[in-house]
PDB file of N, CA and C in Angstrom:
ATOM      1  N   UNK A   1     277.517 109.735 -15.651  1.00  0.00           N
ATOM      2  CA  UNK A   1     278.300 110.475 -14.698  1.00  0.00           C
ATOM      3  C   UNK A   1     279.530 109.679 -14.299  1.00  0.00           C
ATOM      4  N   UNK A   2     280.546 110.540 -14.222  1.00  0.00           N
ATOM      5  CA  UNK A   2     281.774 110.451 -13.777  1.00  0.00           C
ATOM      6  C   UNK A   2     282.402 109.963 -12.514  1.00  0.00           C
ATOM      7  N   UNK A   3     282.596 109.373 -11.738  1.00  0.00           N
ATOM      8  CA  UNK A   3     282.755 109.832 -10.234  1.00  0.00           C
ATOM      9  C   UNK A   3     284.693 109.893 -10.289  1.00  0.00           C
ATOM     10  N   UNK A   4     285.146 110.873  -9.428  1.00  0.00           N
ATOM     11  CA  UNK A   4     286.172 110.353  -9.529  1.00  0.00           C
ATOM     12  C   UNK A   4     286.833 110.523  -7.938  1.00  0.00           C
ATOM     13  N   UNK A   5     287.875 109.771  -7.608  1.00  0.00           N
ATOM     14  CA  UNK A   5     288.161 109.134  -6.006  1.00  0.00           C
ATOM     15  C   UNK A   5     289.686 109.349  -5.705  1.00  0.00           C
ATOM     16  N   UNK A   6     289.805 110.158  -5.113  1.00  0.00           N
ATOM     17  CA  UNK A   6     291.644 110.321  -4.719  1.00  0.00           C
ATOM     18  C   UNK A   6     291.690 109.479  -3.848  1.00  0.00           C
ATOM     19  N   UNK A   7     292.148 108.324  -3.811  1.00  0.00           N
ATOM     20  CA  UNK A   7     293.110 107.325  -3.372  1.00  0.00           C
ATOM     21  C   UNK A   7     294.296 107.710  -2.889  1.00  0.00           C
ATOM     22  N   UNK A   8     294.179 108.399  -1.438  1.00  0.00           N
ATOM     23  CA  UNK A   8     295.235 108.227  -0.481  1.00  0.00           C
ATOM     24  C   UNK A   8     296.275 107.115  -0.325  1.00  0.00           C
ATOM     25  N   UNK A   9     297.264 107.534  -0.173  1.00  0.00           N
ATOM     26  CA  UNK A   9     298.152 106.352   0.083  1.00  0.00           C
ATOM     27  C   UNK A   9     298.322 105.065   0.437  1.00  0.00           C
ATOM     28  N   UNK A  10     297.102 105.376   2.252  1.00  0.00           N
ATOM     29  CA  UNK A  10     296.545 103.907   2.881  1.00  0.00           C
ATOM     30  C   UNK A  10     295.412 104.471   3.292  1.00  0.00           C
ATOM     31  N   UNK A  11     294.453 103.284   3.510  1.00  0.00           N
ATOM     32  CA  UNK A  11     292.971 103.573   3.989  1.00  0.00           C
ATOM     33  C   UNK A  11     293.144 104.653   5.777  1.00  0.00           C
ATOM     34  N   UNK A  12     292.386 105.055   6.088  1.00  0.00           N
ATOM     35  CA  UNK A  12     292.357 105.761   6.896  1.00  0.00           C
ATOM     36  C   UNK A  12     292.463 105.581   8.695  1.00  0.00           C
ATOM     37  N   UNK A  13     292.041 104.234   8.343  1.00  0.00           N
ATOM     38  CA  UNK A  13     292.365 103.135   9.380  1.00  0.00           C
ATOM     39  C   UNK A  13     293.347 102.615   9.237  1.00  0.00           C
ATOM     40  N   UNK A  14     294.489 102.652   8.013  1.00  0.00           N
ATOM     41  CA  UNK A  14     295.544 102.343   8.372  1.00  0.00           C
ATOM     42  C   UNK A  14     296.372 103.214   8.902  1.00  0.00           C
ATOM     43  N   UNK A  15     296.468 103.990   8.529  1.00  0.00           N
ATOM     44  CA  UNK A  15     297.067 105.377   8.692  1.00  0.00           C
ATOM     45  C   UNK A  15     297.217 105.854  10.131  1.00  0.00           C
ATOM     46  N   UNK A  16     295.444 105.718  10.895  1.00  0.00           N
ATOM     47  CA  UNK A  16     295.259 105.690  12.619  1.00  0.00           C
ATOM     48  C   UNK A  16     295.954 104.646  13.477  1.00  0.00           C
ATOM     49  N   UNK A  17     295.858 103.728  12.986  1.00  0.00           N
ATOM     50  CA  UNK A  17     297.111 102.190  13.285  1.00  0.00           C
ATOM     51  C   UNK A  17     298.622 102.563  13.237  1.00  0.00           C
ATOM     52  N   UNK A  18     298.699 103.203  12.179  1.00  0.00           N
ATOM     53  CA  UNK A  18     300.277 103.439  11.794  1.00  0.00           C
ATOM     54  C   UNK A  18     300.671 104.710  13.247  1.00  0.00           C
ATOM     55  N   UNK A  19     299.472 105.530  13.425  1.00  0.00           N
ATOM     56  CA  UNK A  19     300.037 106.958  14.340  1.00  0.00           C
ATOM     57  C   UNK A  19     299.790 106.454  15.660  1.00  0.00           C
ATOM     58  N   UNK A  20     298.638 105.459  16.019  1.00  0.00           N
ATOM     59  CA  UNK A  20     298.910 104.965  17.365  1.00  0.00           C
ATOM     60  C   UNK A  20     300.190 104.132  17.560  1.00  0.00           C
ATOM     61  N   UNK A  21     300.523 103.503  16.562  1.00  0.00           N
ATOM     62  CA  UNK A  21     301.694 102.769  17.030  1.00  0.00           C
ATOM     63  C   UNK A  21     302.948 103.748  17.290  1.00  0.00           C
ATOM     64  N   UNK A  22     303.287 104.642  16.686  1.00  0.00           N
ATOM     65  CA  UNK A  22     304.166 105.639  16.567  1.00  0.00           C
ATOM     66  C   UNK A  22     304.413 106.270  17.996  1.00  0.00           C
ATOM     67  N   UNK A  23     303.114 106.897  18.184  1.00  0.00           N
ATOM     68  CA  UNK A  23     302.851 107.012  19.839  1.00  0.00           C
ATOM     69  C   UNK A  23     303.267 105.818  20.835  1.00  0.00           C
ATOM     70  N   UNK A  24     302.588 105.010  20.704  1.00  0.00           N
ATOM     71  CA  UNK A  24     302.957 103.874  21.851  1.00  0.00           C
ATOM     72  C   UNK A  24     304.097 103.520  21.814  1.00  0.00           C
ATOM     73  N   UNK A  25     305.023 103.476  20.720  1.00  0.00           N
ATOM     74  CA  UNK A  25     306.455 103.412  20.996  1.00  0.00           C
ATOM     75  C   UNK A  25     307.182 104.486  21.611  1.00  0.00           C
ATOM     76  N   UNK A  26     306.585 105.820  20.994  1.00  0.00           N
ATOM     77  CA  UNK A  26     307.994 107.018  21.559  1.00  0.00           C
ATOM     78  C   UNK A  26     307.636 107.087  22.468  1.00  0.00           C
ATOM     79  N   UNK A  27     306.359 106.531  23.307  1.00  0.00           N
ATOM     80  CA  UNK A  27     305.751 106.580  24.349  1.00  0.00           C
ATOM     81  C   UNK A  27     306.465 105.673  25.562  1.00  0.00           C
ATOM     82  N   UNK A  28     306.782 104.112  25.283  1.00  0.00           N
ATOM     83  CA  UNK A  28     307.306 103.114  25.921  1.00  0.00           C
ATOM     84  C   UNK A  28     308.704 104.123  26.338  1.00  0.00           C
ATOM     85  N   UNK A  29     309.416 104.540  24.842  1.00  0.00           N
ATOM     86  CA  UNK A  29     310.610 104.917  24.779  1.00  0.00           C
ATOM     87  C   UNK A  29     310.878 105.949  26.181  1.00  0.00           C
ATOM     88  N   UNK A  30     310.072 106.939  26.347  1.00  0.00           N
ATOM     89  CA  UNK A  30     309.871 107.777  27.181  1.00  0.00           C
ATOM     90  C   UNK A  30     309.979 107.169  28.223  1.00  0.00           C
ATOM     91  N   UNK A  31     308.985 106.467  28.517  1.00  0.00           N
ATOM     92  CA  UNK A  31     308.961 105.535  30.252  1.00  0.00           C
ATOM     93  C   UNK A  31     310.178 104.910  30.532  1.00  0.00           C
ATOM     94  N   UNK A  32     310.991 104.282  29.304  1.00  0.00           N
ATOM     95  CA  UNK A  32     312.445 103.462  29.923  1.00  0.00           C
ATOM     96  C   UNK A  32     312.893 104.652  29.791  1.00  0.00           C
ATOM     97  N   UNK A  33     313.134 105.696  29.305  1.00  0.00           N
ATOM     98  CA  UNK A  33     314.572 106.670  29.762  1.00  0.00           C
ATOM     99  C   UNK A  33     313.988 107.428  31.614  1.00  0.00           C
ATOM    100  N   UNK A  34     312.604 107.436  31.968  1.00  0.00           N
ATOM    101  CA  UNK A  34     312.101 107.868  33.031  1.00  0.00           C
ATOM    102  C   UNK A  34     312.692 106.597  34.333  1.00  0.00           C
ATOM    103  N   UNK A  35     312.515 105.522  33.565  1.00  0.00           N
ATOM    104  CA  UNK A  35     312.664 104.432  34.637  1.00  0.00           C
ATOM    105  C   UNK A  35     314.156 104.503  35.017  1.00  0.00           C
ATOM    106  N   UNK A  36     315.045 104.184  33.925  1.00  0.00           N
ATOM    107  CA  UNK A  36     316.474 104.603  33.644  1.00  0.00           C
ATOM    108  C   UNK A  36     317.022 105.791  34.697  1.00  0.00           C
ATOM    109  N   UNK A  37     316.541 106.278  34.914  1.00  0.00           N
ATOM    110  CA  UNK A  37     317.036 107.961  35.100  1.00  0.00           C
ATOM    111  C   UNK A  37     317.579 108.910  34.384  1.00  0.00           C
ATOM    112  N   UNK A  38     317.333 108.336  33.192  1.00  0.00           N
ATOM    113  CA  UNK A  38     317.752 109.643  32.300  1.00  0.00           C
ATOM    114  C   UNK A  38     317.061 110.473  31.829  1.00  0.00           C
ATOM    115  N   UNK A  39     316.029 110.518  32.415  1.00  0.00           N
ATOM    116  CA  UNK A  39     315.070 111.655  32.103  1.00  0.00           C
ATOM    117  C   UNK A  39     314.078 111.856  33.417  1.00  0.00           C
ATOM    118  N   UNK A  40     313.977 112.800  33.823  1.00  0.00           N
ATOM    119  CA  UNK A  40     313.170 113.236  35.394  1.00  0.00           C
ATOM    120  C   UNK A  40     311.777 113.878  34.722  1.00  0.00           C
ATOM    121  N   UNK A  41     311.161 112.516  35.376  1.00  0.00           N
ATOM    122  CA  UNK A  41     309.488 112.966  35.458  1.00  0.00           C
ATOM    123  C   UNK A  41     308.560 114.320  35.416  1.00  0.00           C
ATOM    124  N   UNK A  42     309.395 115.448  36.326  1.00  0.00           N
ATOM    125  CA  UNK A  42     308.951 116.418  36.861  1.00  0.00           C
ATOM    126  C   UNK A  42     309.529 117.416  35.372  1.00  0.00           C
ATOM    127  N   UNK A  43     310.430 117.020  34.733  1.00  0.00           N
ATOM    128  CA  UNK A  43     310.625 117.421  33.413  1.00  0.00           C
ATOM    129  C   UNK A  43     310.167 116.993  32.321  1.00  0.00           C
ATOM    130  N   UNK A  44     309.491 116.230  32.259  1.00  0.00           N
ATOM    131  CA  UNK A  44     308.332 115.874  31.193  1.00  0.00           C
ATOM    132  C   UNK A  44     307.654 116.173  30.973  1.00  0.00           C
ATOM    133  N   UNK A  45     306.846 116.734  32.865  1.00  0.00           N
ATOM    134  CA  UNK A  45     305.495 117.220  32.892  1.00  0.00           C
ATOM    135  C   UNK A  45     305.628 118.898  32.879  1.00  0.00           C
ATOM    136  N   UNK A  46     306.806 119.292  32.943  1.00  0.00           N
ATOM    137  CA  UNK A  46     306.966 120.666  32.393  1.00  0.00           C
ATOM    138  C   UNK A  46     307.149 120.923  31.131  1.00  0.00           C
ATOM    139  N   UNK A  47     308.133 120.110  30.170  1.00  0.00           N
ATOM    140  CA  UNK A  47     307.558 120.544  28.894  1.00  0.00           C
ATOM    141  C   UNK A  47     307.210 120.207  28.173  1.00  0.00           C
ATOM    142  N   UNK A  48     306.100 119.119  28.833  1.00  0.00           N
ATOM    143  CA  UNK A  48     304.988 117.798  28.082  1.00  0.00           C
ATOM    144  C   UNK A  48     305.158 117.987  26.352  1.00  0.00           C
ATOM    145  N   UNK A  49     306.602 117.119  26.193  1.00  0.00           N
ATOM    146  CA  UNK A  49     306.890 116.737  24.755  1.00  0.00           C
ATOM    147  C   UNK A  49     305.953 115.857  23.666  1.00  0.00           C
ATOM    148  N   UNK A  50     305.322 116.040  22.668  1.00  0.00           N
ATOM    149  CA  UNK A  50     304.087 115.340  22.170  1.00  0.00           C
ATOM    150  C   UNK A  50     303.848 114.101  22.143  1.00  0.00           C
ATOM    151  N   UNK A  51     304.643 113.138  22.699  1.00  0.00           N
ATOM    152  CA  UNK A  51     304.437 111.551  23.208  1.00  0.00           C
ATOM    153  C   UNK A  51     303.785 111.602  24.552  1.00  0.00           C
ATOM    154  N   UNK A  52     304.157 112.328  25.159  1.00  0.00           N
ATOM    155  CA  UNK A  52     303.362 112.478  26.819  1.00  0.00           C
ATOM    156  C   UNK A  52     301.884 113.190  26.983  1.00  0.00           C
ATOM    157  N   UNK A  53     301.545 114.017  25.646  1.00  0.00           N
ATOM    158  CA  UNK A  53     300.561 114.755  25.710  1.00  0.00           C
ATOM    159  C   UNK A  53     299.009 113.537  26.085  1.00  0.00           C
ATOM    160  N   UNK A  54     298.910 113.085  25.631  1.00  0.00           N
ATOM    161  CA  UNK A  54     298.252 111.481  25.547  1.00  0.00           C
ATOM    162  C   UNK A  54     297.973 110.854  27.063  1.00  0.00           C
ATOM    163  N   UNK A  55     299.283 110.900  27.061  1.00  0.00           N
ATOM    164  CA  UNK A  55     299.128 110.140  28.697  1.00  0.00           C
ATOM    165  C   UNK A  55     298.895 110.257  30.115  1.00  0.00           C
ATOM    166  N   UNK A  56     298.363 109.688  30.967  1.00  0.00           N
ATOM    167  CA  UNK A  56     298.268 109.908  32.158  1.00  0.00           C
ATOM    168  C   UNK A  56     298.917 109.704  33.274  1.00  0.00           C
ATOM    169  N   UNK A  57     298.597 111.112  34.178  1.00  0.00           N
ATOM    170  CA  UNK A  57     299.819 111.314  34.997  1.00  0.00           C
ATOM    171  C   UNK A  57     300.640 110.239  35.809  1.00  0.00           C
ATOM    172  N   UNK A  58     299.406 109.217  35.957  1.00  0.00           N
ATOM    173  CA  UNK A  58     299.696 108.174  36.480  1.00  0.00           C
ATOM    174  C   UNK A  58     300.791 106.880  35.771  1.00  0.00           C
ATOM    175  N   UNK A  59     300.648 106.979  34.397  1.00  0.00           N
ATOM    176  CA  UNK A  59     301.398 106.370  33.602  1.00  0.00           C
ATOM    177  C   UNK A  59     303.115 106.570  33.839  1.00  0.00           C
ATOM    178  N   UNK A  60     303.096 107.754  33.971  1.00  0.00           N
ATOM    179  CA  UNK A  60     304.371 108.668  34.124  1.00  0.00           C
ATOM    180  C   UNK A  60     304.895 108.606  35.475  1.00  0.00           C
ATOM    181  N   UNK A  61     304.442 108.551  36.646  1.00  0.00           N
ATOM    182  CA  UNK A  61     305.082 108.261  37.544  1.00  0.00           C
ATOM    183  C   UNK A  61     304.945 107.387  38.036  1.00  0.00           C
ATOM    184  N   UNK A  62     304.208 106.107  38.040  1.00  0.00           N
ATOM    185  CA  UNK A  62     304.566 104.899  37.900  1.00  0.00           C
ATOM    186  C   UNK A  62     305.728 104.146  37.232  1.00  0.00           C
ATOM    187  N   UNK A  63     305.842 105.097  36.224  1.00  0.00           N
ATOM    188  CA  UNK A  63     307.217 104.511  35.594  1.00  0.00           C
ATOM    189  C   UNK A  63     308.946 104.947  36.214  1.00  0.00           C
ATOM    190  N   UNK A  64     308.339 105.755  37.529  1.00  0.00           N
ATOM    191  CA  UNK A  64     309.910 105.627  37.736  1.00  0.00           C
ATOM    192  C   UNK A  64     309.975 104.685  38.941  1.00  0.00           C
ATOM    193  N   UNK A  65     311.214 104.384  39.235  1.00  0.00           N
ATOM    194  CA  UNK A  65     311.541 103.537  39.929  1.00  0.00           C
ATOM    195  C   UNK A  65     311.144 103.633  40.809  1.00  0.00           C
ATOM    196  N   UNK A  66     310.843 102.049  42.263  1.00  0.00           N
ATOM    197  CA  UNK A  66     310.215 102.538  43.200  1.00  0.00           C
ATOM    198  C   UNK A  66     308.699 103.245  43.740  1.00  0.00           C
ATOM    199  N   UNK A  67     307.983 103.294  42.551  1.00  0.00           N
ATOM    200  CA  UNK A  67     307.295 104.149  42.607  1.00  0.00           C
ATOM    201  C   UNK A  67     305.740 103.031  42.283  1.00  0.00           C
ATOM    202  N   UNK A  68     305.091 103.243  42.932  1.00  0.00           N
ATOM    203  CA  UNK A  68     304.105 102.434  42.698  1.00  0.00           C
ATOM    204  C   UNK A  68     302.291 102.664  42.513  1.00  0.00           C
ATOM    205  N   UNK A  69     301.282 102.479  42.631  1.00  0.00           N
ATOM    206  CA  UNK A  69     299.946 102.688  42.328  1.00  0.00           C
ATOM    207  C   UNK A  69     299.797 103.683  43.554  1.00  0.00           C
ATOM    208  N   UNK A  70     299.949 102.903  44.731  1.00  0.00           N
ATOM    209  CA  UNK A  70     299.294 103.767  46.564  1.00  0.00           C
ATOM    210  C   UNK A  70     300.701 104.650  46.361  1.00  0.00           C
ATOM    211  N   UNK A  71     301.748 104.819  46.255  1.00  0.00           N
ATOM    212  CA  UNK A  71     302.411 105.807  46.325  1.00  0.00           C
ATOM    213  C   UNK A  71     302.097 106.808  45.442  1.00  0.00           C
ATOM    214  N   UNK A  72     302.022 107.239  44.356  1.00  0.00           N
ATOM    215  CA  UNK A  72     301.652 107.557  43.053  1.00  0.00           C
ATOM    216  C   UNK A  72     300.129 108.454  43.656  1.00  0.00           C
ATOM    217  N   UNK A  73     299.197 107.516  44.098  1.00  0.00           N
ATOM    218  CA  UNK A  73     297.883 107.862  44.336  1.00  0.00           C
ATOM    219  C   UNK A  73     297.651 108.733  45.792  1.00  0.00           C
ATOM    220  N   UNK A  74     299.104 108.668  46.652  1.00  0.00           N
ATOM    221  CA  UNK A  74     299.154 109.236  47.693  1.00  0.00           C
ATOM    222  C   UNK A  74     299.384 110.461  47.491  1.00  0.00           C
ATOM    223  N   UNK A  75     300.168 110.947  46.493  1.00  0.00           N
ATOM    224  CA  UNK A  75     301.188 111.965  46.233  1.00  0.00           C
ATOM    225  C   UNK A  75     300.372 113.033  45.259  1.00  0.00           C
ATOM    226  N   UNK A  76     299.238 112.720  44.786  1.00  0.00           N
ATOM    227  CA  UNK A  76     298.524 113.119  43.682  1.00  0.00           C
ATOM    228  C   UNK A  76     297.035 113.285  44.364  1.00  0.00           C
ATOM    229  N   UNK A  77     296.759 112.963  45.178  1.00  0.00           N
ATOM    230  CA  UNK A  77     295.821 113.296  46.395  1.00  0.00           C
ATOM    231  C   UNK A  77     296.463 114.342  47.302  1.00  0.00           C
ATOM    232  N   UNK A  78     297.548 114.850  47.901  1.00  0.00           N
ATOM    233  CA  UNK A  78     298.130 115.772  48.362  1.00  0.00           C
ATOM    234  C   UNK A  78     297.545 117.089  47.814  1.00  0.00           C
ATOM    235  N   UNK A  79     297.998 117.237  45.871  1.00  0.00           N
ATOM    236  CA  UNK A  79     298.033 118.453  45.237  1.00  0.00           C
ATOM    237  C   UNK A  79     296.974 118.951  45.655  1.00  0.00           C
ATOM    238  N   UNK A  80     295.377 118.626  44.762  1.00  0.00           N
ATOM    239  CA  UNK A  80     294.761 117.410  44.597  1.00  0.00           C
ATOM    240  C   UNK A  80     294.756 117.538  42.907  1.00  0.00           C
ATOM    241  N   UNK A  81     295.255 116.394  42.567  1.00  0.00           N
ATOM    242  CA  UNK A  81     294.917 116.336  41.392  1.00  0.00           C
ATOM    243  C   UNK A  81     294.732 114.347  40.836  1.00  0.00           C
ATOM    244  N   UNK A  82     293.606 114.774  39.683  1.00  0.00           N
ATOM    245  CA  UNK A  82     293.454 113.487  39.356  1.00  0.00           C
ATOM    246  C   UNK A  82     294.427 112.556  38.683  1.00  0.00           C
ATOM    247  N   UNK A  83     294.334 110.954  39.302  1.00  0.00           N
ATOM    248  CA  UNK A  83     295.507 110.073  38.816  1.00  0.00           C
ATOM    249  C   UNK A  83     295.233 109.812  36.838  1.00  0.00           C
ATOM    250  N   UNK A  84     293.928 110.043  36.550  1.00  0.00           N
ATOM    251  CA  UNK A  84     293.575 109.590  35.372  1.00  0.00           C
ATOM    252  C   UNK A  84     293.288 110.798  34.386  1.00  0.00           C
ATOM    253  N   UNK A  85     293.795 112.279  35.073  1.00  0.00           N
ATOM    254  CA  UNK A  85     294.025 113.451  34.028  1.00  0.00           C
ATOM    255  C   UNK A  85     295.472 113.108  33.282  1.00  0.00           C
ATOM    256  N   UNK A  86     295.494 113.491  32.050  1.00  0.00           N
ATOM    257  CA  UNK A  86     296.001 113.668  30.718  1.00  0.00           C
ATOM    258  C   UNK A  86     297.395 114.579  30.725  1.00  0.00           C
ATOM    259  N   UNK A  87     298.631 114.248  30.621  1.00  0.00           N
ATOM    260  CA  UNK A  87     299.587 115.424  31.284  1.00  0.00           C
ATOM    261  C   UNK A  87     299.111 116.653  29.991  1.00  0.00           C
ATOM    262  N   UNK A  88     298.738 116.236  28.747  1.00  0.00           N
ATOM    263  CA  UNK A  88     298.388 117.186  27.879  1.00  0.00           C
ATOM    264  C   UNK A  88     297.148 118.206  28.433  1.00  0.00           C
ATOM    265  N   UNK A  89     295.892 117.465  29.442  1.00  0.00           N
ATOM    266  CA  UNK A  89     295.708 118.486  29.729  1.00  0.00           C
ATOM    267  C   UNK A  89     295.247 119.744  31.348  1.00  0.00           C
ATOM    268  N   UNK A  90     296.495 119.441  32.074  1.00  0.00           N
ATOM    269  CA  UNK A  90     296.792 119.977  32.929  1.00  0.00           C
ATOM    270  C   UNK A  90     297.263 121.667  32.502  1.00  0.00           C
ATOM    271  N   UNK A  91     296.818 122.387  33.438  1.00  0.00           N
ATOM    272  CA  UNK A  91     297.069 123.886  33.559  1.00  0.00           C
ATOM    273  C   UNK A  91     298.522 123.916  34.174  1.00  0.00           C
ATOM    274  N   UNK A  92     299.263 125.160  34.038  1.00  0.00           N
ATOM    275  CA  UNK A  92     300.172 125.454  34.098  1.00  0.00           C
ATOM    276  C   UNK A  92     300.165 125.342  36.366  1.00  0.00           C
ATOM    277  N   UNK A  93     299.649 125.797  36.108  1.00  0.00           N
ATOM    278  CA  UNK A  93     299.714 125.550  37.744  1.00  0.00           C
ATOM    279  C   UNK A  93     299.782 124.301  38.343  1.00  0.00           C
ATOM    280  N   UNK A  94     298.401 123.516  37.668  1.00  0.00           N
ATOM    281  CA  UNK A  94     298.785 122.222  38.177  1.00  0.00           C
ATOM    282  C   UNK A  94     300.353 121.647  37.714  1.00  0.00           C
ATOM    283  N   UNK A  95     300.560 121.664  36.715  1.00  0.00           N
ATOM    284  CA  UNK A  95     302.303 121.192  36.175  1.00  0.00           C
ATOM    285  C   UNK A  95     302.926 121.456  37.062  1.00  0.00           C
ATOM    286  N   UNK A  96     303.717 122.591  37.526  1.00  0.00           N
ATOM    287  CA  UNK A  96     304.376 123.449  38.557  1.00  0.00           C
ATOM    288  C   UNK A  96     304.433 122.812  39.901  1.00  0.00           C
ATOM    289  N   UNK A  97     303.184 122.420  40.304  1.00  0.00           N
ATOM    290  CA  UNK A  97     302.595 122.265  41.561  1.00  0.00           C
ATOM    291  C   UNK A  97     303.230 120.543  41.597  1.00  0.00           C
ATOM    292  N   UNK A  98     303.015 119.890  40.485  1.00  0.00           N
ATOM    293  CA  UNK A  98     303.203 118.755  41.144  1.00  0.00           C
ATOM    294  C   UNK A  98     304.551 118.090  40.570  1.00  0.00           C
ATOM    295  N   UNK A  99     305.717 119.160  39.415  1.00  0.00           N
ATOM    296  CA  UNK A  99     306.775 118.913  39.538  1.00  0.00           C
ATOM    297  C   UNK A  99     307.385 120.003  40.740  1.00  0.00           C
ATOM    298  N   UNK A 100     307.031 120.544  41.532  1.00  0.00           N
ATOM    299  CA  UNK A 100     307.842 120.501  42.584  1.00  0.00           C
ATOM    300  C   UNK A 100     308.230 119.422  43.999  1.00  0.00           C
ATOM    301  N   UNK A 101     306.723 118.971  43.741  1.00  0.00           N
ATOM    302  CA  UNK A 101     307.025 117.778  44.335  1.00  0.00           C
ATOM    303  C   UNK A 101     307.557 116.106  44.228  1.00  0.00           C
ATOM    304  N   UNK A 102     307.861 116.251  43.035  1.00  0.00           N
ATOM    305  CA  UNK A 102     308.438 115.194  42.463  1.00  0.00           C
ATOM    306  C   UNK A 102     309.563 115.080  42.673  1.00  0.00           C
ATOM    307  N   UNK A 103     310.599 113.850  42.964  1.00  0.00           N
ATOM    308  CA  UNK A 103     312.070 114.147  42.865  1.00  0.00           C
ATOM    309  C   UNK A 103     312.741 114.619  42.128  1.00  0.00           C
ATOM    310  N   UNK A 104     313.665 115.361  41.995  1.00  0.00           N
ATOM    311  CA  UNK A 104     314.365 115.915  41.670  1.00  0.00           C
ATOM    312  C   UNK A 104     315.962 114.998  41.399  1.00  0.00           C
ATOM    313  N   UNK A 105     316.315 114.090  41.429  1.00  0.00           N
ATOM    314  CA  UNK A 105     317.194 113.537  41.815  1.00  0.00           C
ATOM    315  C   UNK A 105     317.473 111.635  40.599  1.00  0.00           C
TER     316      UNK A 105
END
């Protein structure tokens, strides 16, 4: 008997290495244009672009300026929503709800 083996490009674990890293960069990338101000938080989490889907809400507004763990955790206790939910998977309401309260500015 025969066996025969399609040999992918890279092992499969490389491949998962290669797409987490991919992520964690457009990911970083994301947080400096948030920190920057060139990109508003409360617009991320509205049209949670596929680098943000991953991350947590807390990740994201921590990264803007000023902005810290007890602030962050104050502001997210208000809605109520959790600091360690996924902006990928928040309901449309929650999104809404807690970019209105986000700056705008």
């Amino acid at each position: 008997m025969t066996q025969t083996v399609s040999k992918s490009a890279a092992p499969q674990h490389l491949r998962a290495l290669e797409r987490a890293n991919t992520v964690r960069l457009a990911r970083a990338e994301l947080k400096r244009r948030v920190a920057a101000g060139d990109t508003l938080a409360a617009d991320v989490i509205i049209e949670s672009p596929w680098e943000a889907q991953s991350m947590t809400i807390s990740d994201l507004i921590t990264s803007q300026r000023r902005w810290g763990r007890a602030r962050c955790r104050r502001l997210l206790q208000s809605i109520p929503i959790s600091e360690h939910k996924t902006i990928g998977s928040m309901t449309d309401r929650q999104r809404h709800a807690l970019a209105e309260v986000l700056p705008r500015n």
